[in-house]
PDB file of N, CA and C in Angstrom:
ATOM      1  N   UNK A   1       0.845  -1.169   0.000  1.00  0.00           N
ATOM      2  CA  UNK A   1       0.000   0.000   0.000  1.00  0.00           C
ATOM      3  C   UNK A   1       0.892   1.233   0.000  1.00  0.00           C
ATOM      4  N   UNK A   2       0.404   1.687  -0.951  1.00  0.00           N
ATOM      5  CA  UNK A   2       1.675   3.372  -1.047  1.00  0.00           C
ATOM      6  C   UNK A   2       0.866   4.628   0.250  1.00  0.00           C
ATOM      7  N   UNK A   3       1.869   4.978   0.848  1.00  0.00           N
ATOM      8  CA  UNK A   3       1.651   6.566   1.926  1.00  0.00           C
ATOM      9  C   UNK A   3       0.490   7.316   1.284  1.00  0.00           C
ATOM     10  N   UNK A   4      -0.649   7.338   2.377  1.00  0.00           N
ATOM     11  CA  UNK A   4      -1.762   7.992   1.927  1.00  0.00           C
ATOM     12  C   UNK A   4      -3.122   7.252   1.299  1.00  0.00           C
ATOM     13  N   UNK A   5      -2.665   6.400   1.125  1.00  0.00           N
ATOM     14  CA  UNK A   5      -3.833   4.869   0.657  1.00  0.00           C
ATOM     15  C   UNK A   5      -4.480   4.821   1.729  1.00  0.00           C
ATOM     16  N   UNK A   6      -6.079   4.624   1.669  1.00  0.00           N
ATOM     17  CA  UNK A   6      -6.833   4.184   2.352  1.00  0.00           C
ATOM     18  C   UNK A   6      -6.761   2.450   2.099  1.00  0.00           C
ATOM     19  N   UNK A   7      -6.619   1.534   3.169  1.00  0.00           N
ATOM     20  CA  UNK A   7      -7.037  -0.104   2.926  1.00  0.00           C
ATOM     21  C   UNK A   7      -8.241   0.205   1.723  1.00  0.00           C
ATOM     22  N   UNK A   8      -9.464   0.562   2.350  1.00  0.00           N
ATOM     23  CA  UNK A   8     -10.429   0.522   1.427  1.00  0.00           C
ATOM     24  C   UNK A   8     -10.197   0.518  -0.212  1.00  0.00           C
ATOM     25  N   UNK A   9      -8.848   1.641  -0.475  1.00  0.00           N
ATOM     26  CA  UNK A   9      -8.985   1.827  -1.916  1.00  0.00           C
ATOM     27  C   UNK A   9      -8.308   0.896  -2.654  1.00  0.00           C
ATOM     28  N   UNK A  10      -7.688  -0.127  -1.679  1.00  0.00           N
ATOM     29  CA  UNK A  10      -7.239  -0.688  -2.581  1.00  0.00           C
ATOM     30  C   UNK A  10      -7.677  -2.274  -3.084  1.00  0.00           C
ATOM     31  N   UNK A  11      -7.048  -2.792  -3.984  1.00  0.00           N
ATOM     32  CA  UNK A  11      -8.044  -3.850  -5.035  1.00  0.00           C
ATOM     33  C   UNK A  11      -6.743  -5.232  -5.707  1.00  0.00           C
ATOM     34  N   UNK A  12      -7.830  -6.047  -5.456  1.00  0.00           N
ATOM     35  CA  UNK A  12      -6.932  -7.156  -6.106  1.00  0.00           C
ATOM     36  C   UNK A  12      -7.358  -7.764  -7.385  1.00  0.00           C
ATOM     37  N   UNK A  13      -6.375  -8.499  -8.385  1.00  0.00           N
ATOM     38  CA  UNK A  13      -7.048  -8.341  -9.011  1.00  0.00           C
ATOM     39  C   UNK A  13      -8.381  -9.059  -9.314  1.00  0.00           C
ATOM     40  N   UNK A  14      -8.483 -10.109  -8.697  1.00  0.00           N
ATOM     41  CA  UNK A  14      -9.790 -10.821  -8.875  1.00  0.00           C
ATOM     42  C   UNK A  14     -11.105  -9.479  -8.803  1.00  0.00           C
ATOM     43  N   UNK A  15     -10.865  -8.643  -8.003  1.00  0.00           N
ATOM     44  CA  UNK A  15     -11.981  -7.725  -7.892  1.00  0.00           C
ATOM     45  C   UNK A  15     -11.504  -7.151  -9.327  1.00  0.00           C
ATOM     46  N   UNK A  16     -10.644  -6.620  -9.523  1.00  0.00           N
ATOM     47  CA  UNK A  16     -10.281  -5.512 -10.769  1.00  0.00           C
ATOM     48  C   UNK A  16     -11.030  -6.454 -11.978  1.00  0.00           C
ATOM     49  N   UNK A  17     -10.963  -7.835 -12.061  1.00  0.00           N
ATOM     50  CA  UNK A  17     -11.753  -8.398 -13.350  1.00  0.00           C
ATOM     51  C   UNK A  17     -13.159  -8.167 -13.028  1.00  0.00           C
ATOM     52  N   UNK A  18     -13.680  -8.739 -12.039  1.00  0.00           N
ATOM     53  CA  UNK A  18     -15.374  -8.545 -11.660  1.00  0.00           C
ATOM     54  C   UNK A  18     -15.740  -6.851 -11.864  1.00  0.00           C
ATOM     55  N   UNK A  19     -14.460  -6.098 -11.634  1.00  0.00           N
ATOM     56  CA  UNK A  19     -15.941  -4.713 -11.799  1.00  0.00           C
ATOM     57  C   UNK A  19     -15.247  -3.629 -13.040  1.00  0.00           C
ATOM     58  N   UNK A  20     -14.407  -4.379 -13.912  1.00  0.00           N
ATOM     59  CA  UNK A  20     -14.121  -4.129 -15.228  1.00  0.00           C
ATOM     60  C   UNK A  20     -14.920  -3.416 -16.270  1.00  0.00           C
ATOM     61  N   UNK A  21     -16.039  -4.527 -16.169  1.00  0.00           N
ATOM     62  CA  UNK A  21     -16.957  -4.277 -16.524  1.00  0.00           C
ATOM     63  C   UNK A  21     -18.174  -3.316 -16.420  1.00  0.00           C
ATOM     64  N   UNK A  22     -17.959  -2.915 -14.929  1.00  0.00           N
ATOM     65  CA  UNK A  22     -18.899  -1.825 -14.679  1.00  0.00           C
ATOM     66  C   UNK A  22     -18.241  -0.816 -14.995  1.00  0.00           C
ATOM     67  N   UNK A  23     -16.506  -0.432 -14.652  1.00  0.00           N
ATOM     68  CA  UNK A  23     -16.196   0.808 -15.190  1.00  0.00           C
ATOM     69  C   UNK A  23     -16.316   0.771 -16.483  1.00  0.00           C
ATOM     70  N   UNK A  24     -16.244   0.044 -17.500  1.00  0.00           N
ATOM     71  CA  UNK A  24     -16.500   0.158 -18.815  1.00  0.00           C
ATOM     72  C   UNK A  24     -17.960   1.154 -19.358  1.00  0.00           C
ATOM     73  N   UNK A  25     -18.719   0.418 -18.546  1.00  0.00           N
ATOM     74  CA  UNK A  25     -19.870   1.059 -18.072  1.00  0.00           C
ATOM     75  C   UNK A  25     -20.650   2.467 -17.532  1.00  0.00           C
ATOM     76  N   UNK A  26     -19.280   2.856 -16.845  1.00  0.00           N
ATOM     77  CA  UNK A  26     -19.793   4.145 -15.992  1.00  0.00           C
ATOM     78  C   UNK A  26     -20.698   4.151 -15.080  1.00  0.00           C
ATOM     79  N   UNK A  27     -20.706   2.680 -14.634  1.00  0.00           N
ATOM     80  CA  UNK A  27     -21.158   2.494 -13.152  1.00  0.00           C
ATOM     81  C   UNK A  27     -20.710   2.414 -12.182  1.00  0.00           C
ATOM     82  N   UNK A  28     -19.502   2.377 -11.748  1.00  0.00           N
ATOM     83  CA  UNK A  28     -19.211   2.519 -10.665  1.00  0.00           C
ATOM     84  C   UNK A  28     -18.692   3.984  -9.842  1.00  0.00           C
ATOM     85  N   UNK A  29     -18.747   3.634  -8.519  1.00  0.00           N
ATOM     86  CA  UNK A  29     -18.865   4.765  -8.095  1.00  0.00           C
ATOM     87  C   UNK A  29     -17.033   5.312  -7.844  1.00  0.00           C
ATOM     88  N   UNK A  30     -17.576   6.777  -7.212  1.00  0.00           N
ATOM     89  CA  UNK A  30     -15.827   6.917  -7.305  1.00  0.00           C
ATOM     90  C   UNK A  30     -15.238   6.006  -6.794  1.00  0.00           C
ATOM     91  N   UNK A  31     -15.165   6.096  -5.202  1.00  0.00           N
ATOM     92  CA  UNK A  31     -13.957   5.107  -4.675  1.00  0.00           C
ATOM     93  C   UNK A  31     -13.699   4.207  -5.445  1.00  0.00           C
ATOM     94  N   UNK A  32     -14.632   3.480  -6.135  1.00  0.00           N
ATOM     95  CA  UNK A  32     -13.946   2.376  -6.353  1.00  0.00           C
ATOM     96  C   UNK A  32     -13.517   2.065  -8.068  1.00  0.00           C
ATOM     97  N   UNK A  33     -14.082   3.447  -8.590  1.00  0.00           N
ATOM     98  CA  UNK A  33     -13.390   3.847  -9.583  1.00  0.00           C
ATOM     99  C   UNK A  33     -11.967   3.905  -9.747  1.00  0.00           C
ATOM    100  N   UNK A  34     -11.502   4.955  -8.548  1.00  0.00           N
ATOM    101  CA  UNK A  34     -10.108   5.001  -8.120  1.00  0.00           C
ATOM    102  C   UNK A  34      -9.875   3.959  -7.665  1.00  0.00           C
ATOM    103  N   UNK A  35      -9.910   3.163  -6.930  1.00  0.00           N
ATOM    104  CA  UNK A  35      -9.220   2.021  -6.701  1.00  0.00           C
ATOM    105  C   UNK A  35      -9.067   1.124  -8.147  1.00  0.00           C
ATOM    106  N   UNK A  36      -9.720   1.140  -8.688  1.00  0.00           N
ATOM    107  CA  UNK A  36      -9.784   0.212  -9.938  1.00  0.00           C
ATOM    108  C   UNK A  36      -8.421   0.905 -10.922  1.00  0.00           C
ATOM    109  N   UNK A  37      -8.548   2.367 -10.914  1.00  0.00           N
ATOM    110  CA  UNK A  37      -7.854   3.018 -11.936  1.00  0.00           C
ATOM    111  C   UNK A  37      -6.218   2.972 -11.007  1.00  0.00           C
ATOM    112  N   UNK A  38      -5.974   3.173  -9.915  1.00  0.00           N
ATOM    113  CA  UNK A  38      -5.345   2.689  -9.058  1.00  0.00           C
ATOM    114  C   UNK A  38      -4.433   1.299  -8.846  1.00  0.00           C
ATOM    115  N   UNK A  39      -4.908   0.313  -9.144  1.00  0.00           N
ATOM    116  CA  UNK A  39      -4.590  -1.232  -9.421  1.00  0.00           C
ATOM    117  C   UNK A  39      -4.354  -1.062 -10.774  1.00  0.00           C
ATOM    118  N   UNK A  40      -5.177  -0.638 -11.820  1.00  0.00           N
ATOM    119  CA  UNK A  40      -4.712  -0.770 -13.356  1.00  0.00           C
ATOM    120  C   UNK A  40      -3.347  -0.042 -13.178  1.00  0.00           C
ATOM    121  N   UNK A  41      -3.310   1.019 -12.601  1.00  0.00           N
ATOM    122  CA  UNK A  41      -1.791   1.957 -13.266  1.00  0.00           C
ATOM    123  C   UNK A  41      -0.266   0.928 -12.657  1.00  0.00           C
ATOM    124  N   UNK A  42      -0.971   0.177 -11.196  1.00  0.00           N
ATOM    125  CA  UNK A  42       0.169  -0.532 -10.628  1.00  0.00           C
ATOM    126  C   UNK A  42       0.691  -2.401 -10.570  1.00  0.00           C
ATOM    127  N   UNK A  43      -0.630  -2.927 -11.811  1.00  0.00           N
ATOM    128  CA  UNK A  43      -0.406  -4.403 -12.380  1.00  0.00           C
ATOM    129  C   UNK A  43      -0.268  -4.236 -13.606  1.00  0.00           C
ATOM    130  N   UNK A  44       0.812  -4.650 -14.117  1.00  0.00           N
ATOM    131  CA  UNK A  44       0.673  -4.846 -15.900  1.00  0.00           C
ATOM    132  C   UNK A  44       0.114  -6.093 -16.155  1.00  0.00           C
ATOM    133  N   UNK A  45      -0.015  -6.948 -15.238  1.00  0.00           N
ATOM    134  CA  UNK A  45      -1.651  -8.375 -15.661  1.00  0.00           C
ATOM    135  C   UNK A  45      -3.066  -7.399 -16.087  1.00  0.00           C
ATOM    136  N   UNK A  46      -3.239  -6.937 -15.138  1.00  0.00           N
ATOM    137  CA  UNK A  46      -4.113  -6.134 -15.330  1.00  0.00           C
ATOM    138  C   UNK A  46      -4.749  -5.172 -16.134  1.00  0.00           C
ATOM    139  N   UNK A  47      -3.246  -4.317 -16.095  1.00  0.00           N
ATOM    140  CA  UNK A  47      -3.569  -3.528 -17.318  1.00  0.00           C
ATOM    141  C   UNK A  47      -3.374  -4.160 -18.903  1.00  0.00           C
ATOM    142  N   UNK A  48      -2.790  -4.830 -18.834  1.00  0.00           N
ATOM    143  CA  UNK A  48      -3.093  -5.543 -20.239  1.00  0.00           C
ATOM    144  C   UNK A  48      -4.537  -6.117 -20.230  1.00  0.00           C
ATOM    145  N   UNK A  49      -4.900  -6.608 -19.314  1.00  0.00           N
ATOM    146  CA  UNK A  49      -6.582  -7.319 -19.358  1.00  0.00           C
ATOM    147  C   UNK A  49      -7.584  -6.167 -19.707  1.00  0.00           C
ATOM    148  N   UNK A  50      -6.868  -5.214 -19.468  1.00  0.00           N
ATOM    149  CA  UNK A  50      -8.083  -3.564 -19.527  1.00  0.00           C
ATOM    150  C   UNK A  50      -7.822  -3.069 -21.007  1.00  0.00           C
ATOM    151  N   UNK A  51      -6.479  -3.550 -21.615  1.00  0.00           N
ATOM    152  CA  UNK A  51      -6.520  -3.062 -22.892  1.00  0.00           C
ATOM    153  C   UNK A  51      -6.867  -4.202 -23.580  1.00  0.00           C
ATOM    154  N   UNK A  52      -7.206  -5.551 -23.451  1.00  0.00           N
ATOM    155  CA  UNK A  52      -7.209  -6.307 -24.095  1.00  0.00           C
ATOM    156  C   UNK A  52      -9.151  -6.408 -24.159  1.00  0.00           C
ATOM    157  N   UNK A  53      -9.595  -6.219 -23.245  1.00  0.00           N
ATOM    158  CA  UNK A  53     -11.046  -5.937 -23.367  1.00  0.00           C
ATOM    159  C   UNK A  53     -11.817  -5.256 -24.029  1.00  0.00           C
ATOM    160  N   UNK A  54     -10.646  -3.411 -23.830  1.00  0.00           N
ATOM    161  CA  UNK A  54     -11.136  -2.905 -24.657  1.00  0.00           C
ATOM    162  C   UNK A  54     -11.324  -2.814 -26.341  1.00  0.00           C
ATOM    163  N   UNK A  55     -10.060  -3.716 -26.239  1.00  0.00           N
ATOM    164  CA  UNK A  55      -9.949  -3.974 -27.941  1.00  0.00           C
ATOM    165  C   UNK A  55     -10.975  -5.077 -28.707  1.00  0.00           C
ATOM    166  N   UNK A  56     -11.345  -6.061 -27.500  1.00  0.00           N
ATOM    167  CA  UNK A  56     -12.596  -6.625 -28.125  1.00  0.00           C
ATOM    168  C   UNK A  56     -13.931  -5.906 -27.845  1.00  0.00           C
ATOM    169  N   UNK A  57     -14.262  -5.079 -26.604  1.00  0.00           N
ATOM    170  CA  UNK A  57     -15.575  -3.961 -27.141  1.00  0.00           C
ATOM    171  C   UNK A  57     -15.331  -3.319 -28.511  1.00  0.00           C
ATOM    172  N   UNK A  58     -14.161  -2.809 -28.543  1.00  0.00           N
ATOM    173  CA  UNK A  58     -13.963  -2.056 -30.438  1.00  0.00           C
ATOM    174  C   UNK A  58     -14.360  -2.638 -31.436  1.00  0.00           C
ATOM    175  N   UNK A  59     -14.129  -3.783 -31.261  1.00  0.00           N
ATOM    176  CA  UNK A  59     -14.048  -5.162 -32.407  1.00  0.00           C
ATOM    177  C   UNK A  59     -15.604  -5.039 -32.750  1.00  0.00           C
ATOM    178  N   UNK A  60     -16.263  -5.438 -31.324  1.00  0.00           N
ATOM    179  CA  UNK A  60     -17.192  -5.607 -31.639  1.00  0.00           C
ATOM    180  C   UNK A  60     -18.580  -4.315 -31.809  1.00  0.00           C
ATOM    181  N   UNK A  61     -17.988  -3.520 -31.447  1.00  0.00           N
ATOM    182  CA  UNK A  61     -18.880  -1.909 -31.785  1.00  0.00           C
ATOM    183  C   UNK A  61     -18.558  -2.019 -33.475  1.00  0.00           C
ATOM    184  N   UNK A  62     -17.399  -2.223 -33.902  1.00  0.00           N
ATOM    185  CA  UNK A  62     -17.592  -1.614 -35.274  1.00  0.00           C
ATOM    186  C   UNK A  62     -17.470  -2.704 -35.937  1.00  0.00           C
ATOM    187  N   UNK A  63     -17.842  -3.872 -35.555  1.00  0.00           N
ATOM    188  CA  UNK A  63     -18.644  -4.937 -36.395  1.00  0.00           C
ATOM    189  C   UNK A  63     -20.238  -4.702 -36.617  1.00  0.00           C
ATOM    190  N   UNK A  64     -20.806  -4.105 -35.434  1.00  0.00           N
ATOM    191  CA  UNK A  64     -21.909  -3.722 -35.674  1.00  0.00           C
ATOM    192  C   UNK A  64     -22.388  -2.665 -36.544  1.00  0.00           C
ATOM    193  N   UNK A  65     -21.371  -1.687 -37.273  1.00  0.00           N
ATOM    194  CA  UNK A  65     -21.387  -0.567 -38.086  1.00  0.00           C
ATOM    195  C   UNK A  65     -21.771  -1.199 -39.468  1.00  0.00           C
ATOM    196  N   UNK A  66     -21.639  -2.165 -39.587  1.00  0.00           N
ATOM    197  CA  UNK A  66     -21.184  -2.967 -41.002  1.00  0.00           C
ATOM    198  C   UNK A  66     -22.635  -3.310 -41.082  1.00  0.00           C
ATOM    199  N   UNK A  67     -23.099  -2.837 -42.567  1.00  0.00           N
ATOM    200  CA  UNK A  67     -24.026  -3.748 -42.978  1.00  0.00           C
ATOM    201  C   UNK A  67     -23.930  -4.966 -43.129  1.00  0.00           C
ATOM    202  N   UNK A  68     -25.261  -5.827 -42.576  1.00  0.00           N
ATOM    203  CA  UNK A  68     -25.999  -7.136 -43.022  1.00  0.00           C
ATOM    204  C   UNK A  68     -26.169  -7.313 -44.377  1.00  0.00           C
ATOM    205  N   UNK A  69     -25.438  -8.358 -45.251  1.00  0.00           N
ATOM    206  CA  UNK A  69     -25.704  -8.823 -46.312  1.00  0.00           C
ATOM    207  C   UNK A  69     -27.026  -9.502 -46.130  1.00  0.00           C
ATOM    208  N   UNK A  70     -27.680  -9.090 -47.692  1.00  0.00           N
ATOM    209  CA  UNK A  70     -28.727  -9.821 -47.932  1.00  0.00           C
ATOM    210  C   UNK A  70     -28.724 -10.995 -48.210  1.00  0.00           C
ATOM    211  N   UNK A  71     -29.864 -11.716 -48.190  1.00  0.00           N
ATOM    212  CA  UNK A  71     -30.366 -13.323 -48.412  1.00  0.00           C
ATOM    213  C   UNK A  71     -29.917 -13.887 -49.739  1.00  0.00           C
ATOM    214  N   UNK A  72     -29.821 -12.783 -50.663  1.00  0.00           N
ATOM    215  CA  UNK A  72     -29.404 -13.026 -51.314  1.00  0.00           C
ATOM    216  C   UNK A  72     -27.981 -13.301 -52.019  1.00  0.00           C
ATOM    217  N   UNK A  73     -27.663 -12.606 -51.083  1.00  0.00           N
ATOM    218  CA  UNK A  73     -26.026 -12.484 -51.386  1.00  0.00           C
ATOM    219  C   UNK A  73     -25.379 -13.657 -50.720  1.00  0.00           C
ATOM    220  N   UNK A  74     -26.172 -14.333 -49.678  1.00  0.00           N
ATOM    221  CA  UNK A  74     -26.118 -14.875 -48.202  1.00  0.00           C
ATOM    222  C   UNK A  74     -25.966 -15.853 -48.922  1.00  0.00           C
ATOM    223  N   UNK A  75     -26.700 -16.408 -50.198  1.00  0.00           N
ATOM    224  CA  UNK A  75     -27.369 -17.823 -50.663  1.00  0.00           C
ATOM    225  C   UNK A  75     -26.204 -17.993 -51.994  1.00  0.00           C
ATOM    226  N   UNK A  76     -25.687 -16.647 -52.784  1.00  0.00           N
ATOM    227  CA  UNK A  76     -24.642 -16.782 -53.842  1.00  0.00           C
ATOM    228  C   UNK A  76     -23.604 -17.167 -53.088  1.00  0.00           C
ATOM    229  N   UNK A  77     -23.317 -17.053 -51.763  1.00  0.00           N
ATOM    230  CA  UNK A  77     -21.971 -17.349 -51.222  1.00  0.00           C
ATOM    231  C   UNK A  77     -21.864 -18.822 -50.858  1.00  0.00           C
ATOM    232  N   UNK A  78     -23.122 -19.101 -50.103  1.00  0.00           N
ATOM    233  CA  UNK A  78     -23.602 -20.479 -49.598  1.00  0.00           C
ATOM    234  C   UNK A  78     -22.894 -21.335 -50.921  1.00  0.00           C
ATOM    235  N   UNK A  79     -23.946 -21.090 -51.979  1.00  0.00           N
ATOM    236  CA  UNK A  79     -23.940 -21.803 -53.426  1.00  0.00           C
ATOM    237  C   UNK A  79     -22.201 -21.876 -54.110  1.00  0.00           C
ATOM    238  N   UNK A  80     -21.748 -20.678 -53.981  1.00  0.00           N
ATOM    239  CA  UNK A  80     -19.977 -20.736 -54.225  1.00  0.00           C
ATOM    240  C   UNK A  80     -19.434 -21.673 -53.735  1.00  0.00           C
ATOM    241  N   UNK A  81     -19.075 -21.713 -52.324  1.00  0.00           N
ATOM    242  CA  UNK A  81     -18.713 -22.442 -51.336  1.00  0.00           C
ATOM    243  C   UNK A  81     -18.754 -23.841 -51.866  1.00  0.00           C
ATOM    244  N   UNK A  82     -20.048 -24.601 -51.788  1.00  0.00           N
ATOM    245  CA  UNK A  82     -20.550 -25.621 -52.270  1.00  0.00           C
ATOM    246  C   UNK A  82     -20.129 -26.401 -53.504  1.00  0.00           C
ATOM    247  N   UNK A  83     -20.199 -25.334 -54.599  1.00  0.00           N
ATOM    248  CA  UNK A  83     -19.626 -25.177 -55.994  1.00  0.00           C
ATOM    249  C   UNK A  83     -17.912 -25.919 -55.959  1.00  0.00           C
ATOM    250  N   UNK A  84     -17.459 -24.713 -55.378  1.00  0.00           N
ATOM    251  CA  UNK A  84     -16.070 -25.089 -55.187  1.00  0.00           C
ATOM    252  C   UNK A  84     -15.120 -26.108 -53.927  1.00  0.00           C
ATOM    253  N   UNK A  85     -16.331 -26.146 -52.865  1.00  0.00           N
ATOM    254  CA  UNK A  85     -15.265 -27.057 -52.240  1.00  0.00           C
ATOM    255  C   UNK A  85     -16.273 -28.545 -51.901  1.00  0.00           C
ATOM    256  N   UNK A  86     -17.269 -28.454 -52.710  1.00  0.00           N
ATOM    257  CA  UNK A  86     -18.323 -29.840 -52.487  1.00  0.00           C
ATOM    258  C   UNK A  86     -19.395 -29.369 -51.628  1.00  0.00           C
ATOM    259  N   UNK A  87     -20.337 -30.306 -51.823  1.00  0.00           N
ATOM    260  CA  UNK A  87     -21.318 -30.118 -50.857  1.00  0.00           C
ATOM    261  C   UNK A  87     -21.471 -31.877 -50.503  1.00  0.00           C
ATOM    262  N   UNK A  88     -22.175 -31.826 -48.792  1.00  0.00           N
ATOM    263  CA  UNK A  88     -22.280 -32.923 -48.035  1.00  0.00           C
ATOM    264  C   UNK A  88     -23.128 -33.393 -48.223  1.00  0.00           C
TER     265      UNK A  88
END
């Protein structure tokens, strides 16, 4: 614990994975905001787990940007596939 730490603020990481997710969120409250942001700046397990999360929320936000191919397009690909590597 570094000079000036409250026990309270501080976090291990089993907690830092369980409420990851809420700071992602913007639910949690301060303290334990800071404690969270607190433990990230002083585990590199950790902080890699915080960048590695965030890179799959990204992934998956701007997978969702992408249009849905149509049924049709859905069924020329199906039919390719088939074409070229057999069908079962």
């Amino acid at each position: 614990m570094r000079p000036g730490e409250n026990k309270e603020a501080t976090m291990n990481c089993s907690e830092f994975e369980i409420l990851l997710c809420d700071y992602v969120d913007g639910t949690l409250d301060a303290a334990r905001k800071q404690a969270l942001e607190a433990h990230q700046r002083g585990c590199a397990a950790c902080a890699e787990f915080a960048r590695d999360v965030m890179v799959i929320l990204c992934n998956i936000s701007a997978f969702g940007k992408h249009p849905r191919a149509d049924a049709d397009c859905s069924q020329r690909v199906a039919s390719s596939c088939v074409n070229r590597f057999g069908g079962g």
